[in-house]
PDB file of N, CA and C in Angstrom:
ATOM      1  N   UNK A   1      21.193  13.210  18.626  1.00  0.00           N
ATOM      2  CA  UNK A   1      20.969  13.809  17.320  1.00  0.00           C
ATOM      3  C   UNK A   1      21.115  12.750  16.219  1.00  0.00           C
ATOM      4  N   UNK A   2      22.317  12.047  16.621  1.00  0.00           N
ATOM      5  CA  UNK A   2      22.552  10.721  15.598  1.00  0.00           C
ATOM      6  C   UNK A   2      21.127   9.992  15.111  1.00  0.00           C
ATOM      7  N   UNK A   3      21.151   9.248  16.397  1.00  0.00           N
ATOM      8  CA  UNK A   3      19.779   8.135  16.730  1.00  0.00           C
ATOM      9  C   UNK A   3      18.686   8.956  16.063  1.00  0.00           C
ATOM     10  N   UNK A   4      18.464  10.208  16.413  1.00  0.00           N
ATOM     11  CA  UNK A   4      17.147  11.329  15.819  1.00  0.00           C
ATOM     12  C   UNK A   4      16.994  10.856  14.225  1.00  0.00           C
ATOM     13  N   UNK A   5      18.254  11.167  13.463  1.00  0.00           N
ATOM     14  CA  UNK A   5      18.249  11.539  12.407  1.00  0.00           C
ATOM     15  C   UNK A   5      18.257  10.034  11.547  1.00  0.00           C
ATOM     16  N   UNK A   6      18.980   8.755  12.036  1.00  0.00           N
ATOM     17  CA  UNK A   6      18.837   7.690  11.569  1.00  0.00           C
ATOM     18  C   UNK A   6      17.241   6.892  11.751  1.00  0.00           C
ATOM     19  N   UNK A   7      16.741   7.732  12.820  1.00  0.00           N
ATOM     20  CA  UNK A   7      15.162   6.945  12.679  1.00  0.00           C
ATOM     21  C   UNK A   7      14.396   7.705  11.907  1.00  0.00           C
ATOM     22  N   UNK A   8      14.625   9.124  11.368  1.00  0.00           N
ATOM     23  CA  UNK A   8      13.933   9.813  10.398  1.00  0.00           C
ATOM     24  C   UNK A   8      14.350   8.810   9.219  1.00  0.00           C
ATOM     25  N   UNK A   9      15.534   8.855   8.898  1.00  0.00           N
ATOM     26  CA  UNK A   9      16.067   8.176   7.550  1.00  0.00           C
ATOM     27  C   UNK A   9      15.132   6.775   7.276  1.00  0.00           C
ATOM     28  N   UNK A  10      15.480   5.788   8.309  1.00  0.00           N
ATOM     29  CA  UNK A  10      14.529   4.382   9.026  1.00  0.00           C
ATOM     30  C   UNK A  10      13.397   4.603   8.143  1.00  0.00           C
ATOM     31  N   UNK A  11      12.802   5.723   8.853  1.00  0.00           N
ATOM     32  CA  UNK A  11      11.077   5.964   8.644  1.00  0.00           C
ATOM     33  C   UNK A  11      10.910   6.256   7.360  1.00  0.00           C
ATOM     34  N   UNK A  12      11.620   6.960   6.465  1.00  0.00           N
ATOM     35  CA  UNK A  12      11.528   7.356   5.037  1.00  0.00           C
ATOM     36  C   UNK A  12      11.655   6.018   4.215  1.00  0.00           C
ATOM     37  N   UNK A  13      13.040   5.554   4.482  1.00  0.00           N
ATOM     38  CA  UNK A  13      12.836   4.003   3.606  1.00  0.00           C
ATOM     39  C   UNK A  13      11.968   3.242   3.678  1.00  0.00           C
ATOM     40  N   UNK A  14      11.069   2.727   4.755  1.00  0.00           N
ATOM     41  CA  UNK A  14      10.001   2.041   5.180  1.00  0.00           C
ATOM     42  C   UNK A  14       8.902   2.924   4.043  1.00  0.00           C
ATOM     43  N   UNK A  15       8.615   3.522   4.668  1.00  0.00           N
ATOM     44  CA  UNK A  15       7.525   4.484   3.708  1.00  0.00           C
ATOM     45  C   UNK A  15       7.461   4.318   2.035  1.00  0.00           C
ATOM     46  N   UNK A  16       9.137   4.521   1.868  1.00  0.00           N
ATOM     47  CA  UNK A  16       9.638   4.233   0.029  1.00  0.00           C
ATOM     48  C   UNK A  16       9.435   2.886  -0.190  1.00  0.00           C
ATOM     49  N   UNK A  17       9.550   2.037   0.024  1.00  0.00           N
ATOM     50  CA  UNK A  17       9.696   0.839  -0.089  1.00  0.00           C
ATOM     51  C   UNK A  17       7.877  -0.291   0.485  1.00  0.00           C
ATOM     52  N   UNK A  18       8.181  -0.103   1.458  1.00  0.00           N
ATOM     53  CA  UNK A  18       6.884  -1.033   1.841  1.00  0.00           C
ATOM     54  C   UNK A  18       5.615  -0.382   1.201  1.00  0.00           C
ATOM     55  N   UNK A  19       5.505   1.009   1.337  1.00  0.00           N
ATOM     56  CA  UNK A  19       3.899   1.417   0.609  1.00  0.00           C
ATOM     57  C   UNK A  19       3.664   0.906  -0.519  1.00  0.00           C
ATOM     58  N   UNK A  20       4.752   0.940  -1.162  1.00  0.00           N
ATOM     59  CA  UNK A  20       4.082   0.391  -2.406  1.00  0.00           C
ATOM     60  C   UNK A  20       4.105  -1.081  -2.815  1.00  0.00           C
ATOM     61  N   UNK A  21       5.078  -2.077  -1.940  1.00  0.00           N
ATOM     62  CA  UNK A  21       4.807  -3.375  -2.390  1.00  0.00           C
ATOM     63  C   UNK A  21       2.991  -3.596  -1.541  1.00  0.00           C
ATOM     64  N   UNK A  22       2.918  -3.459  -0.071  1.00  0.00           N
ATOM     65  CA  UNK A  22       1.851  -3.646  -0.163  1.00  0.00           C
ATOM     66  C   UNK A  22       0.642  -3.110  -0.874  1.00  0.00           C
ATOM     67  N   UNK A  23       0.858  -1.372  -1.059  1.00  0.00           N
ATOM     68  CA  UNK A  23      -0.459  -1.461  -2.361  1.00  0.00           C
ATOM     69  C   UNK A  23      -0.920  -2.658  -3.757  1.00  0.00           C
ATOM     70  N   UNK A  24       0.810  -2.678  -4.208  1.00  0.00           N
ATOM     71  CA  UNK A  24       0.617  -3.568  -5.267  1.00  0.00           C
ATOM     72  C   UNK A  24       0.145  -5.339  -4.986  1.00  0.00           C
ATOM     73  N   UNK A  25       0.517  -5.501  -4.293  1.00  0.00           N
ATOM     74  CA  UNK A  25       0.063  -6.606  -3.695  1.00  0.00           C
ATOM     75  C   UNK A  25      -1.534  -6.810  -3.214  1.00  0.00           C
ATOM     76  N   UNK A  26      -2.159  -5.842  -2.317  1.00  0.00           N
ATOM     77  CA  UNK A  26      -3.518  -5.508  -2.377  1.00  0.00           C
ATOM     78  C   UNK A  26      -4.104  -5.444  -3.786  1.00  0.00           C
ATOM     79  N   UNK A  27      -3.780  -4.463  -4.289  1.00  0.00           N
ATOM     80  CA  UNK A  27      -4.295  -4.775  -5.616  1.00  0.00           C
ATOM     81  C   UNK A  27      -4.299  -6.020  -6.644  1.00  0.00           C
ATOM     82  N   UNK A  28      -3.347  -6.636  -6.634  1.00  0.00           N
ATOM     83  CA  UNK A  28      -3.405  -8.156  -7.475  1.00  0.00           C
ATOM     84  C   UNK A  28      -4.058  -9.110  -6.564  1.00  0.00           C
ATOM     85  N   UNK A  29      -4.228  -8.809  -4.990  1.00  0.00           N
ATOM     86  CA  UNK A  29      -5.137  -9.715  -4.085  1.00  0.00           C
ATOM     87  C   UNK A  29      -6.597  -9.718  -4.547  1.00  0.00           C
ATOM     88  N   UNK A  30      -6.797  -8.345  -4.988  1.00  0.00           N
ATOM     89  CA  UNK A  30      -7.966  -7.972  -4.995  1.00  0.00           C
ATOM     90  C   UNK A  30      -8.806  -8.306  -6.250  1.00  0.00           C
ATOM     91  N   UNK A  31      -7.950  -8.278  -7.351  1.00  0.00           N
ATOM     92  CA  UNK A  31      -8.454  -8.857  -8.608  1.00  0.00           C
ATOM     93  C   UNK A  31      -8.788  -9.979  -8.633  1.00  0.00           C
ATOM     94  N   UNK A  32      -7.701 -10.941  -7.925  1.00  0.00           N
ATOM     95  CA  UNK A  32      -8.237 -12.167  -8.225  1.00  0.00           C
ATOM     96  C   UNK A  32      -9.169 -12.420  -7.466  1.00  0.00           C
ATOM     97  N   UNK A  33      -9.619 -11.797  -6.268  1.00  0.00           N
ATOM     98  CA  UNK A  33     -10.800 -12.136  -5.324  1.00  0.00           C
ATOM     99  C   UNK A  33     -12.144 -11.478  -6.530  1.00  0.00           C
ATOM    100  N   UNK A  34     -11.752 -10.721  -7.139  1.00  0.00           N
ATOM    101  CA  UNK A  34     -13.311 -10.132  -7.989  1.00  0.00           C
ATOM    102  C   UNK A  34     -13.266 -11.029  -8.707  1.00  0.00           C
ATOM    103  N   UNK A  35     -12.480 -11.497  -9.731  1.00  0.00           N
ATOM    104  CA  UNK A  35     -12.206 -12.905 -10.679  1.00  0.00           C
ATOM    105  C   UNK A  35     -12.928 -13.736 -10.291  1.00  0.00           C
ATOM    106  N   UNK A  36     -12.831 -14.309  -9.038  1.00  0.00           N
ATOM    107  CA  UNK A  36     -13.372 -15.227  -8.307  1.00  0.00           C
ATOM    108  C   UNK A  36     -14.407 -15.368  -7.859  1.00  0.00           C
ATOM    109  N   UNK A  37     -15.073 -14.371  -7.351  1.00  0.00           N
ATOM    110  CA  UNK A  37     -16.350 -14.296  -6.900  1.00  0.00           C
ATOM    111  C   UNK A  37     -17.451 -13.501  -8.122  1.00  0.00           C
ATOM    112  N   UNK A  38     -16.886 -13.262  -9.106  1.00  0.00           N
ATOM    113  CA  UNK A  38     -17.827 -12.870 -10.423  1.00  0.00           C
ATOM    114  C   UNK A  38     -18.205 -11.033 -10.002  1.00  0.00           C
ATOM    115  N   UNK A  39     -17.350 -10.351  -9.145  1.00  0.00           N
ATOM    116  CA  UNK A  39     -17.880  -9.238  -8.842  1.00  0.00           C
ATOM    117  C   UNK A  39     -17.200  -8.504  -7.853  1.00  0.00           C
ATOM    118  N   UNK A  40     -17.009  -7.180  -7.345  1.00  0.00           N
ATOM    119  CA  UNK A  40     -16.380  -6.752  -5.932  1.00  0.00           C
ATOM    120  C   UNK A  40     -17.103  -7.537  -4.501  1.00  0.00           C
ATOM    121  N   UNK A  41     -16.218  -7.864  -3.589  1.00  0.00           N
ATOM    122  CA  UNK A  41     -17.146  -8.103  -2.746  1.00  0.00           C
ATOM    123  C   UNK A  41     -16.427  -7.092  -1.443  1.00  0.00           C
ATOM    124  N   UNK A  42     -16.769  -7.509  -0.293  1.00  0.00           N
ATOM    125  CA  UNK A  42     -16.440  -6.747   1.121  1.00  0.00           C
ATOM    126  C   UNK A  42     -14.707  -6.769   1.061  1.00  0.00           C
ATOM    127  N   UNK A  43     -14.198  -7.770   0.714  1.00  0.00           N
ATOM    128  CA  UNK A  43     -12.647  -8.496   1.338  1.00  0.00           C
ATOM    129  C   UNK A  43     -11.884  -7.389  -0.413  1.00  0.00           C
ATOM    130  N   UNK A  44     -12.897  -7.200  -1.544  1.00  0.00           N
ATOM    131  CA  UNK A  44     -12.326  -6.654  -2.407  1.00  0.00           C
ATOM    132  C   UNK A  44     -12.055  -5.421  -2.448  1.00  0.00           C
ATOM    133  N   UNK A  45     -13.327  -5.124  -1.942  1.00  0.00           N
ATOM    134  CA  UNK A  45     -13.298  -3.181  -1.876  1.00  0.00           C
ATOM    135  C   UNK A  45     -12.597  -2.580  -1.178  1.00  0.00           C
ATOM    136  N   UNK A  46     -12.114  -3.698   0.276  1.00  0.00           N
ATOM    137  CA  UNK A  46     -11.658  -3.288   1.324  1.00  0.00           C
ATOM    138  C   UNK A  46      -9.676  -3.244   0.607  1.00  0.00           C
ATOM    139  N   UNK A  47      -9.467  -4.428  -0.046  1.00  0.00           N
ATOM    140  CA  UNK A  47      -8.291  -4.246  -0.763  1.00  0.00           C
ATOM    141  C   UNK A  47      -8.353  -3.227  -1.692  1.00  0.00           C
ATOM    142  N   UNK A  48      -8.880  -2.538  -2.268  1.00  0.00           N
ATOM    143  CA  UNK A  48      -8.708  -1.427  -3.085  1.00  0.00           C
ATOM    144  C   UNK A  48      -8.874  -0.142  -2.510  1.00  0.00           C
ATOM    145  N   UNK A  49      -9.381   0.111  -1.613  1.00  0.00           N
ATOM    146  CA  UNK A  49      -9.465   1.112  -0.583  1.00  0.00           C
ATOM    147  C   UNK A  49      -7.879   1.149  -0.239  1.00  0.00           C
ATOM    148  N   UNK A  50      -7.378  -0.088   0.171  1.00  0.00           N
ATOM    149  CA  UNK A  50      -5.513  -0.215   0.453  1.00  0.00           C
ATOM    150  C   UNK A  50      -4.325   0.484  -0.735  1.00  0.00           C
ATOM    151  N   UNK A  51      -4.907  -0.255  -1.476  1.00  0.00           N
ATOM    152  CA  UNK A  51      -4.337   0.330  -2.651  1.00  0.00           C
ATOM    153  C   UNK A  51      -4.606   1.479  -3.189  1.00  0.00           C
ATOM    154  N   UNK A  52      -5.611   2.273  -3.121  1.00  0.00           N
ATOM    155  CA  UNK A  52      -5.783   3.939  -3.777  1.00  0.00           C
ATOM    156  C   UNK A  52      -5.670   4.548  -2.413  1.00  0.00           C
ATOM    157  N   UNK A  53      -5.236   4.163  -1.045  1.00  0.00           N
ATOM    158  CA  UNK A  53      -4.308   4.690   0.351  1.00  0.00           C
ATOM    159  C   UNK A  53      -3.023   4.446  -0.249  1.00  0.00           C
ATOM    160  N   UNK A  54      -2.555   3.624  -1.003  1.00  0.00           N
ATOM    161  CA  UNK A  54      -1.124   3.637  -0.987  1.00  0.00           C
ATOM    162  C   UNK A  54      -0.501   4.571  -2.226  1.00  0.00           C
ATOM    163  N   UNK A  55      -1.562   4.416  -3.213  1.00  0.00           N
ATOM    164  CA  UNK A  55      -1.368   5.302  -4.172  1.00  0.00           C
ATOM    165  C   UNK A  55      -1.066   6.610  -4.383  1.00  0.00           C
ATOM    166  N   UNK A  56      -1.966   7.214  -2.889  1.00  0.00           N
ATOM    167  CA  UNK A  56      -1.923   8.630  -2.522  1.00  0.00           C
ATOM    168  C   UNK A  56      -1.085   8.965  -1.774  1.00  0.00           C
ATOM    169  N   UNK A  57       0.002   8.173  -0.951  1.00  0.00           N
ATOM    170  CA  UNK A  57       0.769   8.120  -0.179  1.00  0.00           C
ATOM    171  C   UNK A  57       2.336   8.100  -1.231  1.00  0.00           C
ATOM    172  N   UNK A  58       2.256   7.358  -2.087  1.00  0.00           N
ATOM    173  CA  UNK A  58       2.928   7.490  -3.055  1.00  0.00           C
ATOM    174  C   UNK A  58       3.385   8.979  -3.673  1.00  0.00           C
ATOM    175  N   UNK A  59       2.200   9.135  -3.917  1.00  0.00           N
ATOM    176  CA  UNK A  59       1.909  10.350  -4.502  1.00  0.00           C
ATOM    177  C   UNK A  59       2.741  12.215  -3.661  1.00  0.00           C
ATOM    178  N   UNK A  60       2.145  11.586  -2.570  1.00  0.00           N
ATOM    179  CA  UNK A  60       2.837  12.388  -1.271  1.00  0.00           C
ATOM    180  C   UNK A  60       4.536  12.684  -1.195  1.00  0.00           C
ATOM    181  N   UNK A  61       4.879  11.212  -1.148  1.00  0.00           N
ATOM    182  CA  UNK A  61       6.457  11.344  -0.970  1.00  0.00           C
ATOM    183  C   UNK A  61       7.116  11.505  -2.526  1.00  0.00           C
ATOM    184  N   UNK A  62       6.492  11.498  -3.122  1.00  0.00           N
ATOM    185  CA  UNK A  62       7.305  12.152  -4.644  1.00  0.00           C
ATOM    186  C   UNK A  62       7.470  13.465  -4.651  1.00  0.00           C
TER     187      UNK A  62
END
């Protein structure tokens, strides 16, 4: 029951914590790749797709 309840806990902090550094991180990846290439490209859209997944996931655990 212990072990049960400390890997629920585990799984919640992971979730609080990592979703959103990597969204935010995707997202400032992603700008500077549009910056750079004068436009969205494949490697950009695909980072913002990450980031409005993490956003909504965000969104979820609030």
């Amino acid at each position: 029951m212990w072990a049960f309840l400390m890997r629920r806990v585990r799984t919640v902090l992971i979730a609080a914590v990592v979703v959103p550094v990597v969204s935010g991180v995707a997202g400032k990846i992603a700008t500077r790749v549009e910056r750079a290439q004068g436009g969205p490209t494949l490697v950009s859209r695909g980072l913002r797709l990450v980031e409005s997944t993490g956003r909504r996931a965000r969104r979820a655990l609030a």
